[in-house]
Each structure stands twice: as C-alpha cells, then as structure tokens.
C-alpha atoms as a PDB file:
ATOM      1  CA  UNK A   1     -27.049 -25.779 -10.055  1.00  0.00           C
ATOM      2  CA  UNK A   2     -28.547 -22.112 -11.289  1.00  0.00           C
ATOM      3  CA  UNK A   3     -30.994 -20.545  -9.149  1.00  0.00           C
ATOM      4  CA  UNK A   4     -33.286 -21.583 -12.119  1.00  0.00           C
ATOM      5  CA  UNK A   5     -33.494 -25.101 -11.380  1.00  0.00           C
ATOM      6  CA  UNK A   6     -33.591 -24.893  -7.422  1.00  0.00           C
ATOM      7  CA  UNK A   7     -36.782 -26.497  -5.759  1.00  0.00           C
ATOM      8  CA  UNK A   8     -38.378 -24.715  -3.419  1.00  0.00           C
ATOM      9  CA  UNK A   9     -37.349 -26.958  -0.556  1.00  0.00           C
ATOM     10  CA  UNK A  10     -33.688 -25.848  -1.607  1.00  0.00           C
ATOM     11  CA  UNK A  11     -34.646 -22.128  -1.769  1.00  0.00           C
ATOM     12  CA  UNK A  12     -36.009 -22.611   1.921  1.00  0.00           C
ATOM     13  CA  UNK A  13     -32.918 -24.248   3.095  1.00  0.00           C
ATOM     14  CA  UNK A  14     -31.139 -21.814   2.355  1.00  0.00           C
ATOM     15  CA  UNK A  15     -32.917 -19.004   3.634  1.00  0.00           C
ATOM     16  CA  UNK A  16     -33.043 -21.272   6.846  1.00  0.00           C
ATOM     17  CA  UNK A  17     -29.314 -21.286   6.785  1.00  0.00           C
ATOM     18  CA  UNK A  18     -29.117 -17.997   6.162  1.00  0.00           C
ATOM     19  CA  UNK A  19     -31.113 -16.534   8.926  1.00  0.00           C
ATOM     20  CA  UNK A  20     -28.777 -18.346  11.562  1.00  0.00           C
ATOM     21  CA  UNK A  21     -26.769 -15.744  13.970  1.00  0.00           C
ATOM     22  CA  UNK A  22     -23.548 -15.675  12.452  1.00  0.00           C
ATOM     23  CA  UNK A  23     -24.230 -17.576   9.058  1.00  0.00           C
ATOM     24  CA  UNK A  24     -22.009 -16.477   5.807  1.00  0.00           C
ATOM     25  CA  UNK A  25     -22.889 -16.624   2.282  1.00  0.00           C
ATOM     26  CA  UNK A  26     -20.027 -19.327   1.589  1.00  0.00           C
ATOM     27  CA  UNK A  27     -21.045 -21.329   4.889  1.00  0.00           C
ATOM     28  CA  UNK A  28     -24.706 -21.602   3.787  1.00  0.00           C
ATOM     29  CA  UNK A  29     -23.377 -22.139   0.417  1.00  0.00           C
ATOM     30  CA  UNK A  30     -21.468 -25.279   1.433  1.00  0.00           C
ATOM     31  CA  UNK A  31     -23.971 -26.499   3.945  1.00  0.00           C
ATOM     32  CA  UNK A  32     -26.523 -26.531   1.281  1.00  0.00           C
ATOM     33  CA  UNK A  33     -24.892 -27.496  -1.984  1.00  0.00           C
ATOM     34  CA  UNK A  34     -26.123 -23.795  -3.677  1.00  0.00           C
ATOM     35  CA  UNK A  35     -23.949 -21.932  -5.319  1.00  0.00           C
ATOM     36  CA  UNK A  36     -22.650 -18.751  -3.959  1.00  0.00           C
ATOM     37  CA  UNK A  37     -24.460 -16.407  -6.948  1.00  0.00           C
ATOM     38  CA  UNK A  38     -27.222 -18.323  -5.834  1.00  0.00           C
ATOM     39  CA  UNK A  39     -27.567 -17.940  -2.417  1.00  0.00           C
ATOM     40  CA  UNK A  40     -26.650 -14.204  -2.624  1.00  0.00           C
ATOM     41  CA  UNK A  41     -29.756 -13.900  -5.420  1.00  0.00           C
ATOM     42  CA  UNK A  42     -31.722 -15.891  -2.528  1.00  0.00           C
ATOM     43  CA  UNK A  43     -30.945 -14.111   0.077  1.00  0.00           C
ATOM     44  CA  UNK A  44     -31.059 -10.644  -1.575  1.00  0.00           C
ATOM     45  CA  UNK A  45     -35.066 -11.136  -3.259  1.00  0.00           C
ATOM     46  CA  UNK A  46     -35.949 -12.626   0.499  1.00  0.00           C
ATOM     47  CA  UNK A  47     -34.659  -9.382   1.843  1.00  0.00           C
ATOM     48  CA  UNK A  48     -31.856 -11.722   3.902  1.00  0.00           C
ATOM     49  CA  UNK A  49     -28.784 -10.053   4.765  1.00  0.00           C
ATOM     50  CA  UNK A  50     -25.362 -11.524   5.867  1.00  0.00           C
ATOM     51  CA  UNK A  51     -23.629  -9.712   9.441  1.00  0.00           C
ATOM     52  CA  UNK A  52     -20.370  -8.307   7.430  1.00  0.00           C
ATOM     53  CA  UNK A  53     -19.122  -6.988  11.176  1.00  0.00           C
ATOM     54  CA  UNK A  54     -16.101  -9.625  11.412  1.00  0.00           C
ATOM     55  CA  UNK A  55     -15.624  -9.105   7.516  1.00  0.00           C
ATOM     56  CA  UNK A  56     -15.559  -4.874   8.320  1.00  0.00           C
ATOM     57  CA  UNK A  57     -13.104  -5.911  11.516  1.00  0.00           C
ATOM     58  CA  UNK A  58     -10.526  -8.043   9.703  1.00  0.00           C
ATOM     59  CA  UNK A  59     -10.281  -5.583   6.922  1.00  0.00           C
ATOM     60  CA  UNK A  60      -9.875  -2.823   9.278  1.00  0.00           C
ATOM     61  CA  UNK A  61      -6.879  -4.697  11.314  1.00  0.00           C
ATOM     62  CA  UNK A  62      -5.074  -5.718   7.912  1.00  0.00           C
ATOM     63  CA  UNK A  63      -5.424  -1.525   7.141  1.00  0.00           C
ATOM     64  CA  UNK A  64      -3.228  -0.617  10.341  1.00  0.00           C
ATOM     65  CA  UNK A  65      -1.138  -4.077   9.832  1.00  0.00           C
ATOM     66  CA  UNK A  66       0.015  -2.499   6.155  1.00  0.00           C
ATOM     67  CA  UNK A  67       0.107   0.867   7.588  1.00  0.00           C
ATOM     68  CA  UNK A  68       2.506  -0.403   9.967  1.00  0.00           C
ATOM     69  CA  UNK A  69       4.254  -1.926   7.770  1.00  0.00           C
ATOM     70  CA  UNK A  70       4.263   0.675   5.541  1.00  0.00           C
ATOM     71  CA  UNK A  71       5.697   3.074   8.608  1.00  0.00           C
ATOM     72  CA  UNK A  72       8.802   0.621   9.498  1.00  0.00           C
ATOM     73  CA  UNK A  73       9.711   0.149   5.892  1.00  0.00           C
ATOM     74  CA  UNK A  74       9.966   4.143   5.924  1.00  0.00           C
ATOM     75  CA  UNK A  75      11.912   4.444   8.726  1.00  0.00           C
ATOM     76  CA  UNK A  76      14.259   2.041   7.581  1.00  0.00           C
ATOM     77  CA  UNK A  77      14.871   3.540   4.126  1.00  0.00           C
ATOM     78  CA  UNK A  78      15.739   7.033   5.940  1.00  0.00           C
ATOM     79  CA  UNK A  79      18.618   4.577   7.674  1.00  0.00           C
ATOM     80  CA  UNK A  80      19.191   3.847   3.234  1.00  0.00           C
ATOM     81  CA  UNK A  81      19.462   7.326   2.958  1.00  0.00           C
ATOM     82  CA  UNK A  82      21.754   8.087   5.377  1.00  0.00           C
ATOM     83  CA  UNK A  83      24.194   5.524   4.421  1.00  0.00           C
ATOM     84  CA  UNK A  84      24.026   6.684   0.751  1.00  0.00           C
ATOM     85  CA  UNK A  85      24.653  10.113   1.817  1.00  0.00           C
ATOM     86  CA  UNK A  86      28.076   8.812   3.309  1.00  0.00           C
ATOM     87  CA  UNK A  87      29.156   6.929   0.642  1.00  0.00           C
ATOM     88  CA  UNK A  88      28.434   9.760  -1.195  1.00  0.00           C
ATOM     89  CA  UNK A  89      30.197  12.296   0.353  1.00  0.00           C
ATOM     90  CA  UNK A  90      32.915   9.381   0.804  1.00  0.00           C
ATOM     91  CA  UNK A  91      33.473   9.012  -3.011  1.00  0.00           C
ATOM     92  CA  UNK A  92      36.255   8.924  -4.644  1.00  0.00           C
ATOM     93  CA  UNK A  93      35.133  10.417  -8.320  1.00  0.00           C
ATOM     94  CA  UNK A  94      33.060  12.382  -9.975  1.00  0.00           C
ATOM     95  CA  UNK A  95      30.967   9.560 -11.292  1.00  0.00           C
ATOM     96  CA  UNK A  96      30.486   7.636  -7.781  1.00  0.00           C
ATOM     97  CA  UNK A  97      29.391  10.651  -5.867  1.00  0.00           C
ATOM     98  CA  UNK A  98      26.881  11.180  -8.977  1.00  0.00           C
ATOM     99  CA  UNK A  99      25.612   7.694  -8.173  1.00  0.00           C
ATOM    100  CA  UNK A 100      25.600   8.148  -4.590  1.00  0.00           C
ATOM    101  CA  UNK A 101      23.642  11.390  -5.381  1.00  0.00           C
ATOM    102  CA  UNK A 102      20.887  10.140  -7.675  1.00  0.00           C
ATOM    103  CA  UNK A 103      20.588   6.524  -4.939  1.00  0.00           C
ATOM    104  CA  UNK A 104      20.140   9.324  -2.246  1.00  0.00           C
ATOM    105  CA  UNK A 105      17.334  10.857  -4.486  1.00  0.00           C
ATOM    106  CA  UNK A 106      15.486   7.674  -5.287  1.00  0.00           C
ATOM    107  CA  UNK A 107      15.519   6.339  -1.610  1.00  0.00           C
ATOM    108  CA  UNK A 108      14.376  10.289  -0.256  1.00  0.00           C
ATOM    109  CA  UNK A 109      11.676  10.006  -2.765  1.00  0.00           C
ATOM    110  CA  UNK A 110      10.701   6.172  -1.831  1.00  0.00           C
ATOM    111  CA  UNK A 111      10.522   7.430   1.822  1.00  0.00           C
ATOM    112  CA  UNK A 112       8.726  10.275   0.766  1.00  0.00           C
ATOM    113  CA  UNK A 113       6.071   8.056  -1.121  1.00  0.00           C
ATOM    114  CA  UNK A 114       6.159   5.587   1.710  1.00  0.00           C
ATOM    115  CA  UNK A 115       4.738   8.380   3.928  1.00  0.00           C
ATOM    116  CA  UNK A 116       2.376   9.962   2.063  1.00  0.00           C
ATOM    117  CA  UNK A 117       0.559   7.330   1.365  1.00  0.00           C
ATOM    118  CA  UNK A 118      -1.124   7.463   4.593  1.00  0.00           C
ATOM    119  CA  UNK A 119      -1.385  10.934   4.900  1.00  0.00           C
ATOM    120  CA  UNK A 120      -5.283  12.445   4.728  1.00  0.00           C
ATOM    121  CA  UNK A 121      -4.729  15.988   3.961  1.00  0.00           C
ATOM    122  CA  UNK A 122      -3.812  17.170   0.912  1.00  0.00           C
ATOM    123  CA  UNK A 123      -1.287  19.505   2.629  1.00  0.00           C
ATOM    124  CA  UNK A 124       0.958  16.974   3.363  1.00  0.00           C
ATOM    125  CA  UNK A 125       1.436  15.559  -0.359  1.00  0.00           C
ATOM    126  CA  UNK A 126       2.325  19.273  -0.909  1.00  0.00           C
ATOM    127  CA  UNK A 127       4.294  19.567   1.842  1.00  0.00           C
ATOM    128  CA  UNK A 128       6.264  16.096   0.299  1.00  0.00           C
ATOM    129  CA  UNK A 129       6.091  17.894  -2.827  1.00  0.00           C
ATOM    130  CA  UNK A 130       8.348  20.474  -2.371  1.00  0.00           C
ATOM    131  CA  UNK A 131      10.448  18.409   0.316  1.00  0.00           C
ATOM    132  CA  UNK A 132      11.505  16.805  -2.902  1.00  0.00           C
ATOM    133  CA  UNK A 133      11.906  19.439  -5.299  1.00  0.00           C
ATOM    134  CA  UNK A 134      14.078  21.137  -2.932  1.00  0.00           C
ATOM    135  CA  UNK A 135      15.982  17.864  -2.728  1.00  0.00           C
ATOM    136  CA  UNK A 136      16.672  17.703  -5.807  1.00  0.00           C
ATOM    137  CA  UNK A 137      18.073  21.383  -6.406  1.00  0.00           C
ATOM    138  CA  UNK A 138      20.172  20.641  -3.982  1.00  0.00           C
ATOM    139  CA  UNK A 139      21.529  17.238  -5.542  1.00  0.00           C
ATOM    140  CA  UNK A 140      21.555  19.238  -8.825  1.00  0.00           C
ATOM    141  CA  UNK A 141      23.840  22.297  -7.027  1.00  0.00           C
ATOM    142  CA  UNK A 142      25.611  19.251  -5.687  1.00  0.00           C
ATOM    143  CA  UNK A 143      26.855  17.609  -8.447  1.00  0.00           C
ATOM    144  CA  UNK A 144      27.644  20.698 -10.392  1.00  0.00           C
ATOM    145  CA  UNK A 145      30.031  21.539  -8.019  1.00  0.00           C
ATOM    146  CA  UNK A 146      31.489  18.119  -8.087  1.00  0.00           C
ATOM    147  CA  UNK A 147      31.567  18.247 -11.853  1.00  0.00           C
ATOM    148  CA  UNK A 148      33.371  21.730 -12.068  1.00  0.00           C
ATOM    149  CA  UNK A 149      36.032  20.520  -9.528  1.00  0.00           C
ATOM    150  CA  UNK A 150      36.421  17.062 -11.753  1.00  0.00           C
ATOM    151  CA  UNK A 151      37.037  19.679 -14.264  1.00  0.00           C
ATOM    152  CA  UNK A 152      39.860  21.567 -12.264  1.00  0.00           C
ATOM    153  CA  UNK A 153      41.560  18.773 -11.368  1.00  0.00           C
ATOM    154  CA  UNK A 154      39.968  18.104  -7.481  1.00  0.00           C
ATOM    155  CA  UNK A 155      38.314  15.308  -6.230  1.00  0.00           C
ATOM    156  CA  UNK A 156      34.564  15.384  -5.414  1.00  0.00           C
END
C-alpha cells in the first residue's frame, strides 16, 4: 500500500505502534501491514521518532569486533613476514631470494595497511609511510647485492 491510499485508522495505528517504548520502524511495519517508506513518512510528518540506542550499540560493538579482527590478522602477517624473511635469506638463487624479497614487501606493506587503518592521527599514516619506503630501499640494496654476486659467480 502507498502512504497515498492509507485510511486514517491505518495512519493512527501506526503512530500508536510507533509511540510504544522500544518500537522499530520494521516492527510497527509488520505489526501493521504498512510499508516501511510508509511508516518512516508517518512517523517523520507526526514528529515520531524511533530509539536508535540498541541500533548505535550494535554498530559500535561490530566497530571493535573488526578492529579486533583487524589487529590479530596484523599480528599474524608480521609471523608471514618473518617466515618470508627466512626463506629468503635461505634461498638458494638469485631469483628465489628476489621472490622471497618482493613476498616480504607485500606482507610488510599488508601489515602496514592492516594497522593504519585504525590509526586517528595523520602522523601515524606518515609514520607507515616512510616505514615502507625505507623498506623498500632496503629490499632494493638487497637484491642488488644478490644480483651482482649472481653475476660473480656466488650464491645469494
């Protein structure tokens, strides 16, 4: 039904409903047969608001559950990065300690991400910023030295 063709019995219902201690726009919805875009334009002209408070609460704990979340998946990918780094410094060739170097580099940066994400100051993207530029000059110094010693014969 539109709001258009509610009676005014139906209008009253709902604002009824709606002024209930604890009522929800889908609940009074349901209970009386309104659409939801209805009972919102209702509710809303009739100066009838809904109490959001368990809505604001449930967002807020599913914030710190994904920050959490968010926290152990960066702790484990510094684990990621260790274990690259030995495999790395474990290889063989000149090509699988350049693979070992750039997986180091994309799980530093991941982590990197990973943390900043929930970081409020702008210092401490900066601060990530050139935690990874330094990385990488050092990956770059890296594997130039294990290219020239390729080159002279050595292992990496």
């Amino acid at each position: 039904m539109t709001m258009a063709s509610l009676s005014e019995e139906q209008r009253e219902a709902v604002l009824e409903a709606a002024r209930r201690p604890g009522a929800t726009r889908n609940g009074v919805a349901r209970e009386t047969g309104v659409s939801e875009g209805s009972v919102t334009a209702i509710c809303s002209a009739a100066g009838v608001s809904f109490d959001r408070s368990l809505t604001a609460a449930a967002v807020q704990a599913r914030v710190i559950d994904l920050k959490a979340a968010r926290l152990g998946l960066a702790t484990s990918m510094l684990d990621d990065v260790q274990a690259a780094r030995q495999r790395m410094h474990g290889a063989d060739d000149n090509r699988n300690f350049l693979d070992g170097a750039k997986a180091v580099a994309a799980l530093a940066s991941t982590h990197v991400r990973l943390v900043a994400v929930d970081k409020d100051d702008a210092t401490g993207t900066e601060a990530a910023k050139s935690m990874l530029g330094q990385l990488a000059q050092a990956l770059g110094v890296a594997a130039a030295e294990g290219v020239d010693q390729a080159e002279d014969g050595g292992s990496a």
